[in-house]
N, C-alpha and C. Protein backbone atom coordinates (compact mmCIF):
# COMPACT_ATOMS: atom_id res chain seq x y z
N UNK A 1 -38.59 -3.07 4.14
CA UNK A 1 -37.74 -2.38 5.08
C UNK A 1 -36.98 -1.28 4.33
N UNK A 2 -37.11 -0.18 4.62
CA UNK A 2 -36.37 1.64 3.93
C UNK A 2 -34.45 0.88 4.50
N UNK A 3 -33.81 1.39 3.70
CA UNK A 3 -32.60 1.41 3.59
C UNK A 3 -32.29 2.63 4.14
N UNK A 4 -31.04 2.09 5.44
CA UNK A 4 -30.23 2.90 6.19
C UNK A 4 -30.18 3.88 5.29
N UNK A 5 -29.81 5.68 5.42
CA UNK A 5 -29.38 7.03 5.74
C UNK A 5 -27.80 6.04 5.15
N UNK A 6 -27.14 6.75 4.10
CA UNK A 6 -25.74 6.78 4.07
C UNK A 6 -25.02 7.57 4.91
N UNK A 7 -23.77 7.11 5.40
CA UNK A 7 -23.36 8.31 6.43
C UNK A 7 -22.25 8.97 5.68
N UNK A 8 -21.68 10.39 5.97
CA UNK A 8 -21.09 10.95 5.53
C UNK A 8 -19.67 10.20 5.29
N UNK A 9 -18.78 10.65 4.52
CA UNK A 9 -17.47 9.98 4.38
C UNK A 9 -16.38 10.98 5.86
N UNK A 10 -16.18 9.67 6.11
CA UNK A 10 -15.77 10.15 8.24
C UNK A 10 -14.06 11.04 7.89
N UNK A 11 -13.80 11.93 8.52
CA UNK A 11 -12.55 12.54 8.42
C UNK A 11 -11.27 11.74 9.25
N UNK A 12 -10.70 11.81 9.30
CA UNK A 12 -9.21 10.76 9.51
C UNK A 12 -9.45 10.96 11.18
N UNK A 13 -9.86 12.35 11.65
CA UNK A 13 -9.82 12.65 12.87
C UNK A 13 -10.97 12.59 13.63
N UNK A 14 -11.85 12.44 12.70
CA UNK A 14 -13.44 12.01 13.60
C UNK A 14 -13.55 10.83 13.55
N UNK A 15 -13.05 9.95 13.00
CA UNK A 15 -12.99 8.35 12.90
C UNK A 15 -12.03 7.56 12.46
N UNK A 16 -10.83 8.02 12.71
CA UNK A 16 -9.92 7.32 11.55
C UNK A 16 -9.66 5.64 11.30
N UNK A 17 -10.10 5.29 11.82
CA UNK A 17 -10.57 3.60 11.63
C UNK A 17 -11.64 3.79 9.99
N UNK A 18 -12.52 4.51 10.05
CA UNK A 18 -13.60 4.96 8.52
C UNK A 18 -12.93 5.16 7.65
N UNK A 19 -11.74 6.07 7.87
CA UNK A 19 -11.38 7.27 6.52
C UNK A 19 -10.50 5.96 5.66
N UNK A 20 -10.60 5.87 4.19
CA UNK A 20 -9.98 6.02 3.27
C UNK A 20 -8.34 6.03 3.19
N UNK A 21 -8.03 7.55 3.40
CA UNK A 21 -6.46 7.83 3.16
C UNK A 21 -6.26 8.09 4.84
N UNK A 22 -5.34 7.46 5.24
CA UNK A 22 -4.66 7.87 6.92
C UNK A 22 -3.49 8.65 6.98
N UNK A 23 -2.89 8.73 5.40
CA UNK A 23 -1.66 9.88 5.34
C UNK A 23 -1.89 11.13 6.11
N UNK A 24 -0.81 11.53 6.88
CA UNK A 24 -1.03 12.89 7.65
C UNK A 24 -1.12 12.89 9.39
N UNK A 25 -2.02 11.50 9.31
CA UNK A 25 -2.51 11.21 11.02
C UNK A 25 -0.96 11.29 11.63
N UNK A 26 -1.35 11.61 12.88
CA UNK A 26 0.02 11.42 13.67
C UNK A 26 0.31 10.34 14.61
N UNK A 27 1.46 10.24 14.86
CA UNK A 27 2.27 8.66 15.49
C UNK A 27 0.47 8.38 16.15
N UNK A 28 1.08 7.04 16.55
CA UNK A 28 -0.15 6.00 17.13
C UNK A 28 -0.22 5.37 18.24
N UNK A 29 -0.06 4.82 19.38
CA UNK A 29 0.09 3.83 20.08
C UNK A 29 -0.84 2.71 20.29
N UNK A 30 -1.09 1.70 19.72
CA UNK A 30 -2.16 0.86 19.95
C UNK A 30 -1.87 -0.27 20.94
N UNK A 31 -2.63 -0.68 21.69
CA UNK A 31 -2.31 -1.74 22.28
C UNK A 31 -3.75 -2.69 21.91
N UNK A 32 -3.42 -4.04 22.52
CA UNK A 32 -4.21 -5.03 21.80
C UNK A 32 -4.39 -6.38 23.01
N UNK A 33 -5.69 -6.85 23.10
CA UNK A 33 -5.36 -7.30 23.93
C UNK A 33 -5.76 -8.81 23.42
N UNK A 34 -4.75 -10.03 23.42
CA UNK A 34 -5.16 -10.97 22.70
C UNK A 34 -6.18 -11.68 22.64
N UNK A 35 -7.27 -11.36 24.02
CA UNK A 35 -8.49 -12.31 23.52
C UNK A 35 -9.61 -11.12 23.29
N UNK A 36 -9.12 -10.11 23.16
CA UNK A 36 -10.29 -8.44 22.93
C UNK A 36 -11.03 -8.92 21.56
N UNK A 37 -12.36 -9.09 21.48
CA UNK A 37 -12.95 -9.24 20.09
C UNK A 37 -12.67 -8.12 19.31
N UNK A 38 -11.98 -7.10 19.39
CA UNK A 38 -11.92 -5.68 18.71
C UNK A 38 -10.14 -6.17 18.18
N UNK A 39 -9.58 -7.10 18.28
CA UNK A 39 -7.95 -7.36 18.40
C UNK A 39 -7.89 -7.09 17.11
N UNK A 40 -8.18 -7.35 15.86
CA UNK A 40 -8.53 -8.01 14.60
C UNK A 40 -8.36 -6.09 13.94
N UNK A 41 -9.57 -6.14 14.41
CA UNK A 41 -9.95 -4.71 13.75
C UNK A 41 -8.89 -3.48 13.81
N UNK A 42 -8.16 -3.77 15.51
CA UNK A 42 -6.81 -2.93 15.81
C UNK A 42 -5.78 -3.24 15.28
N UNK A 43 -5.59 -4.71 14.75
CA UNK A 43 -4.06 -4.78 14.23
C UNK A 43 -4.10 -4.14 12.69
N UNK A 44 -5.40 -4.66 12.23
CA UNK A 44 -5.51 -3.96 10.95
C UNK A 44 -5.60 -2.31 10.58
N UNK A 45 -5.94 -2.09 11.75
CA UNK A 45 -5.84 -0.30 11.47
C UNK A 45 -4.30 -0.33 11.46
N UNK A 46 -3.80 -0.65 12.40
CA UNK A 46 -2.02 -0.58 12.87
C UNK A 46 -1.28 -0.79 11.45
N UNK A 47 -1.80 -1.66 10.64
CA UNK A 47 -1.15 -1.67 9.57
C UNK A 47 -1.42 -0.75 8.16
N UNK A 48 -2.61 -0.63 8.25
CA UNK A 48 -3.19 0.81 7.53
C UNK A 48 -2.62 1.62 7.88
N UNK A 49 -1.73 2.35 9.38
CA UNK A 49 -1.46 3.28 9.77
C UNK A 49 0.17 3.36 9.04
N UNK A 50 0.75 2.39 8.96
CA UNK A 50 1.90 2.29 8.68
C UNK A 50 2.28 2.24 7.26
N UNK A 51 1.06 1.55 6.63
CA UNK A 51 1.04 1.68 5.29
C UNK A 51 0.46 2.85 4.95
N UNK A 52 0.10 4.34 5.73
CA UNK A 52 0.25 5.35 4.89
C UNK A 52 1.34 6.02 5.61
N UNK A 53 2.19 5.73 6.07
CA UNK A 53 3.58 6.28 6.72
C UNK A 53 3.52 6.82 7.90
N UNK A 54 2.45 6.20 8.57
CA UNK A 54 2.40 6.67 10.03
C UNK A 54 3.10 6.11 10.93
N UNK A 55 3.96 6.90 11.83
CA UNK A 55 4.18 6.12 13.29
C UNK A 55 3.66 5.27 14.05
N UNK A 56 3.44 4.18 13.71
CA UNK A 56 2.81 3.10 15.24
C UNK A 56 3.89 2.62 15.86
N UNK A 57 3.00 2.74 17.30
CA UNK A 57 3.95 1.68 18.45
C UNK A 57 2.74 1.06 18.74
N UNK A 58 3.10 -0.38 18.26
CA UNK A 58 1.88 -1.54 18.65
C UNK A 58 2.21 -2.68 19.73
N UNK A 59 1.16 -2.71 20.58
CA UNK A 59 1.51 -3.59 21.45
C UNK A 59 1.04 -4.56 22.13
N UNK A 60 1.09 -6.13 21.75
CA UNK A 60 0.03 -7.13 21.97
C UNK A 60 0.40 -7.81 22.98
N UNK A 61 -0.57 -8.03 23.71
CA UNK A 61 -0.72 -8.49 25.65
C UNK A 61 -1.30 -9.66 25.20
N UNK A 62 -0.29 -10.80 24.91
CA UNK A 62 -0.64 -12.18 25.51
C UNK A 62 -1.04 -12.58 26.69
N UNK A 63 -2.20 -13.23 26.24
CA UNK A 63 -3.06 -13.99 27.59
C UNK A 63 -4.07 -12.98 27.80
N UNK A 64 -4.10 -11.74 27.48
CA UNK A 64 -5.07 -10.84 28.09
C UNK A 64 -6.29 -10.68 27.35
N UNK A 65 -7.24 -9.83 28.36
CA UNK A 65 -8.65 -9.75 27.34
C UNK A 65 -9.43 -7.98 27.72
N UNK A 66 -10.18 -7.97 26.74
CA UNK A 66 -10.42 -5.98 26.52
C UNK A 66 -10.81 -5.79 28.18
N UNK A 67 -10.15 -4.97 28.89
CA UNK A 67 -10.30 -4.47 29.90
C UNK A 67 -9.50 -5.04 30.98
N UNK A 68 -8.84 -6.09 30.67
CA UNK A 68 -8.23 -6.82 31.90
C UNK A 68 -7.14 -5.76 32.45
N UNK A 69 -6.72 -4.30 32.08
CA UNK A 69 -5.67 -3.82 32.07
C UNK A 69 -6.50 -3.17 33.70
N UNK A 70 -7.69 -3.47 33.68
CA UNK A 70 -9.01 -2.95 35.16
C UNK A 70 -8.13 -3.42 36.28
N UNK A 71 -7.33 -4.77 36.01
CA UNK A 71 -7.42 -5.70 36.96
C UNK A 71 -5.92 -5.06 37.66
N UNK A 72 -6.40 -4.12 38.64
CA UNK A 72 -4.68 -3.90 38.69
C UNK A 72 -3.72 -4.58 39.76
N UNK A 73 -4.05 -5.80 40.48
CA UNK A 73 -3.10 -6.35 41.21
C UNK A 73 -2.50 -7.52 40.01
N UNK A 74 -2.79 -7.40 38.75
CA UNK A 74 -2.26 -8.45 38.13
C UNK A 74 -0.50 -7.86 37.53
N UNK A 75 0.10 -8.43 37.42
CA UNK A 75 1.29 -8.55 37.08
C UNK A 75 1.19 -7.76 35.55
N UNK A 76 0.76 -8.09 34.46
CA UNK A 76 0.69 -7.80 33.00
C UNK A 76 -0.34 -6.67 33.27
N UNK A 77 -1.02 -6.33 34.18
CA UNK A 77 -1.59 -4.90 33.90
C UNK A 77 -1.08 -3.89 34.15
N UNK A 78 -0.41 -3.90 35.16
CA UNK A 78 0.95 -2.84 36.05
C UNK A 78 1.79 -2.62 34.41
N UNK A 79 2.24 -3.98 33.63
CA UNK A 79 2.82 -3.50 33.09
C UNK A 79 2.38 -3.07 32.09
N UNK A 80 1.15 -2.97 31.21
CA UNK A 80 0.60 -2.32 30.52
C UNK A 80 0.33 -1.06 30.63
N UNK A 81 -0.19 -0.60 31.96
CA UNK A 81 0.07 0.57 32.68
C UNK A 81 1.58 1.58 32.45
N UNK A 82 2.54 0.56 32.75
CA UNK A 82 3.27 1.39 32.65
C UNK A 82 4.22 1.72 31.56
N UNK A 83 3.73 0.71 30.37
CA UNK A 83 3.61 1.18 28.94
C UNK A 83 2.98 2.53 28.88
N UNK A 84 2.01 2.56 28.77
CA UNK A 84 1.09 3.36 28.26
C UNK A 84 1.68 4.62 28.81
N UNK A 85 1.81 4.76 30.07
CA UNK A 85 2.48 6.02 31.14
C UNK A 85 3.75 5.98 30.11
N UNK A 86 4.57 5.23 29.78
CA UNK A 86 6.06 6.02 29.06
C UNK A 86 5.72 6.38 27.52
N UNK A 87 4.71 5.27 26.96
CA UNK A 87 4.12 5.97 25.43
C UNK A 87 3.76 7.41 25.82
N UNK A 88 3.08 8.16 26.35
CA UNK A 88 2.50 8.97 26.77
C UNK A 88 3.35 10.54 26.93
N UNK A 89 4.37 9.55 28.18
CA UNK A 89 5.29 11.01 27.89
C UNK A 89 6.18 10.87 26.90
N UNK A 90 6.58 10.23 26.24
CA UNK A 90 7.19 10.40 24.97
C UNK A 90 6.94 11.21 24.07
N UNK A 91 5.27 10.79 24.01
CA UNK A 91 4.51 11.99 23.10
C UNK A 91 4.16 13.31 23.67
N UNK A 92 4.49 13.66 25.13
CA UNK A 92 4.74 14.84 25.23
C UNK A 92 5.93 15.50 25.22
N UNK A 93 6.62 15.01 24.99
CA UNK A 93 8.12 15.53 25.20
C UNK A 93 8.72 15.60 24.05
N UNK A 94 7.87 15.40 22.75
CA UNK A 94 8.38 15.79 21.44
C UNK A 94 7.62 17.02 21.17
């Protein structure tokens, strides 16, 4: 079996989960959803982000799972929703 094509080394902004150094990236908002198989991979960027002096606002939804935020007569999605809506303009209003 031929061995995968190496892929290029990814830029902070075409992948920044790939890159190396995250110094520079700007603030973050992550949210997380506690049974999301991707939860793992997001808290650890969140802390990469912070450990190169980036802004995160991280935010983990007990009981929830990747997409449940779909479900919108639920109680915890409204309010995830309306996280995200005030993260949002925050970051426009700087």
């Amino acid at each position: 079996m031929a061995a995968l094509p190496r892929l290029p080394a990814a830029t902070p902004y075409a992948a920044p989960a790939r890159a190396t150094d995250l110094t520079g990236l700007p603030p973050a908002y992550i949210a997380t959803a506690e049974l999301c198989p991707n939860r793992d991979e997001d808290l650890t960027y969140a802390q990469r982000l912070l450990g190169a002096g980036v802004s995160v606002e991280l935010h983990q939804w007990p009981g929830t799972f990747h997409g449940s935020h779909a479900i919108l007569s639920a109680d915890v999605s409204q309010r995830q929703i309306t996280e995200l809506a005030a993260a949002l303009r925050r970051a426009l209003a700087e």
